[in-house]
C-alpha atoms as a PDB file:
ATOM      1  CA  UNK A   1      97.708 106.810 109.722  1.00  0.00           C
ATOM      2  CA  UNK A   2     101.189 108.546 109.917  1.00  0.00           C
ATOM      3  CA  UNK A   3     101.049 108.599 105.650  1.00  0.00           C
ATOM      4  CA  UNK A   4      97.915 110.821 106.372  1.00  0.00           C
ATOM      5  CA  UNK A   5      99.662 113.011 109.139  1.00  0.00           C
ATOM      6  CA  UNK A   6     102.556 113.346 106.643  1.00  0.00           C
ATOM      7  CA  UNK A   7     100.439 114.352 103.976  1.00  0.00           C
ATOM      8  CA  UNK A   8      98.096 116.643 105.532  1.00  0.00           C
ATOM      9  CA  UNK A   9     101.470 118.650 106.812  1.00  0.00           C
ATOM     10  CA  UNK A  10     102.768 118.967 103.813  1.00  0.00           C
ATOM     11  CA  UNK A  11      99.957 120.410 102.124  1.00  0.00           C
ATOM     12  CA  UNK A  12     100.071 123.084 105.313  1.00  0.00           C
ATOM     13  CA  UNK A  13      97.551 121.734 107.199  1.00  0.00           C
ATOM     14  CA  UNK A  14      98.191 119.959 110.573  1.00  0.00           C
ATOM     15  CA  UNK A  15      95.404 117.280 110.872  1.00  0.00           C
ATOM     16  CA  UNK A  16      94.971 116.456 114.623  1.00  0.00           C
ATOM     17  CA  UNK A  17      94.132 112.999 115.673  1.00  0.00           C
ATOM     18  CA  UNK A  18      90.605 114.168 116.703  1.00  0.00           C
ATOM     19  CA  UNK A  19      90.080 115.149 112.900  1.00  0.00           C
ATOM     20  CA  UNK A  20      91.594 112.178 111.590  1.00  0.00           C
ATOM     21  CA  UNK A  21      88.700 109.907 113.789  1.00  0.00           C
ATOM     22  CA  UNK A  22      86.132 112.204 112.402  1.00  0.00           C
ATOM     23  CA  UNK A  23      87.338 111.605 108.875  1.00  0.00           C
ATOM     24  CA  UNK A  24      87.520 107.872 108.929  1.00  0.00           C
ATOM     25  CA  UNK A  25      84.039 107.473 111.186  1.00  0.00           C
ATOM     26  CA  UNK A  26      82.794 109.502 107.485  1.00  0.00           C
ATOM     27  CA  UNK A  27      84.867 106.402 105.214  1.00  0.00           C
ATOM     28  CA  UNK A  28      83.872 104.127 107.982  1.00  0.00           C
ATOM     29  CA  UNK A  29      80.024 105.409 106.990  1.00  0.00           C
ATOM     30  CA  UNK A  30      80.351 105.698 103.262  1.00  0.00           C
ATOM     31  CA  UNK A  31      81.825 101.890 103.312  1.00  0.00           C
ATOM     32  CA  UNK A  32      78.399 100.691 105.606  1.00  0.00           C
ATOM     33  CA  UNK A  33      76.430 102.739 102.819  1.00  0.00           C
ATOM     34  CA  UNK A  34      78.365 100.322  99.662  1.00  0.00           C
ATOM     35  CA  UNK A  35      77.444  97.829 102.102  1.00  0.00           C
ATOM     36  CA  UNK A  36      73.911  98.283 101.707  1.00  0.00           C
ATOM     37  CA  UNK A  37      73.593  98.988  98.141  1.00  0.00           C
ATOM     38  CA  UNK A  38      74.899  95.630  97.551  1.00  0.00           C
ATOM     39  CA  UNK A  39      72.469  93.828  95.879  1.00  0.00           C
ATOM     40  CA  UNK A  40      71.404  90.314  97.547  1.00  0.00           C
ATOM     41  CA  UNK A  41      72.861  87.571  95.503  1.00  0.00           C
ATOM     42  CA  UNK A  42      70.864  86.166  92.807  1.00  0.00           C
ATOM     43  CA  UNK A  43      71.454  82.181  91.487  1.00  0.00           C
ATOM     44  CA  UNK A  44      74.528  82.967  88.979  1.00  0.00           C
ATOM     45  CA  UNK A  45      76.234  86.189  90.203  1.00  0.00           C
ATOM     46  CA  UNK A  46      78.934  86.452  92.438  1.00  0.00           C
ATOM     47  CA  UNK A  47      78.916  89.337  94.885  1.00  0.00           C
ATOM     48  CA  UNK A  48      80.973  87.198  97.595  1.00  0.00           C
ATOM     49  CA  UNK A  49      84.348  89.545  96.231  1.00  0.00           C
ATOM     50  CA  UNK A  50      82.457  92.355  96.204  1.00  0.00           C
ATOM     51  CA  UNK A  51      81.115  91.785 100.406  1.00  0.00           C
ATOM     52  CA  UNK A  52      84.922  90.503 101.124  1.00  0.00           C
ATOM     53  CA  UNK A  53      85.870  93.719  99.831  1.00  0.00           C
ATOM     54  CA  UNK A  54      83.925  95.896 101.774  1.00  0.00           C
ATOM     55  CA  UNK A  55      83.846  94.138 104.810  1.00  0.00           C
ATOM     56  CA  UNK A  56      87.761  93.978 104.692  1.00  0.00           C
ATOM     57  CA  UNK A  57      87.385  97.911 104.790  1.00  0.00           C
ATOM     58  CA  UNK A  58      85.084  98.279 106.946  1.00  0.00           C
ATOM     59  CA  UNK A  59      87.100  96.510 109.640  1.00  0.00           C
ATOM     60  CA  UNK A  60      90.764  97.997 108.416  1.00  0.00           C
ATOM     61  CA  UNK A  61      88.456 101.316 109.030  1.00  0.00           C
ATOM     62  CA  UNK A  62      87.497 100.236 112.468  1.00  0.00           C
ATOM     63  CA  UNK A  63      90.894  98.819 113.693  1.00  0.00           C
ATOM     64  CA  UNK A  64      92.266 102.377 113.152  1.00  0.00           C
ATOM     65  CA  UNK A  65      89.233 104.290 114.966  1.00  0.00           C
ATOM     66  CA  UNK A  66      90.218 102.105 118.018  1.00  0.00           C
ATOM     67  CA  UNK A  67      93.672 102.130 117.988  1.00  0.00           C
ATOM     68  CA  UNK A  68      93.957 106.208 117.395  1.00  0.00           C
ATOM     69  CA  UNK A  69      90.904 106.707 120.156  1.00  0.00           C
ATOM     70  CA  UNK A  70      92.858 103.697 122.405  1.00  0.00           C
ATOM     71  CA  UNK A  71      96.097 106.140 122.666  1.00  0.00           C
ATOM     72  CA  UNK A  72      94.178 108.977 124.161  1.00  0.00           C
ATOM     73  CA  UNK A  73      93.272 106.813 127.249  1.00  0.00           C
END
């Protein structure tokens, strides 16, 4: 979170927390989206990497929505 604060300054644009939820409820969407288009598994592939993946993101995603929305209470 703070790498994205420091980022977003130094381009010249102050990203407020508020934004920053918005931003990652979009990742947060575009990760349930790859989630979807996952194909089921056939006998022979391997798509368990692929679901680790994107569940791993999804909840890295959702840890940070809480936490950020958790410090405005």
């Amino acid at each position: 979170m703070v790498v994205v604060l420091v980022q977003a300054e130094a381009r010249g644009n102050r990203m407020t927390k508020e934004k920053l939820i918005e931003k990652l409820k979009e990742i947060e969407g575009t990760i349930n989206d790859a989630d979807i288009s996952i194909p089921d598994n056939d006998i022979g592939s391997n798509l368990s990497d692929v679901e680790y993946y994107v569940d791993s993101a999804r909840d890295l995603v959702e840890s940070l929505i809480i936490e950020l929305e958790k410090e405005d209470e």
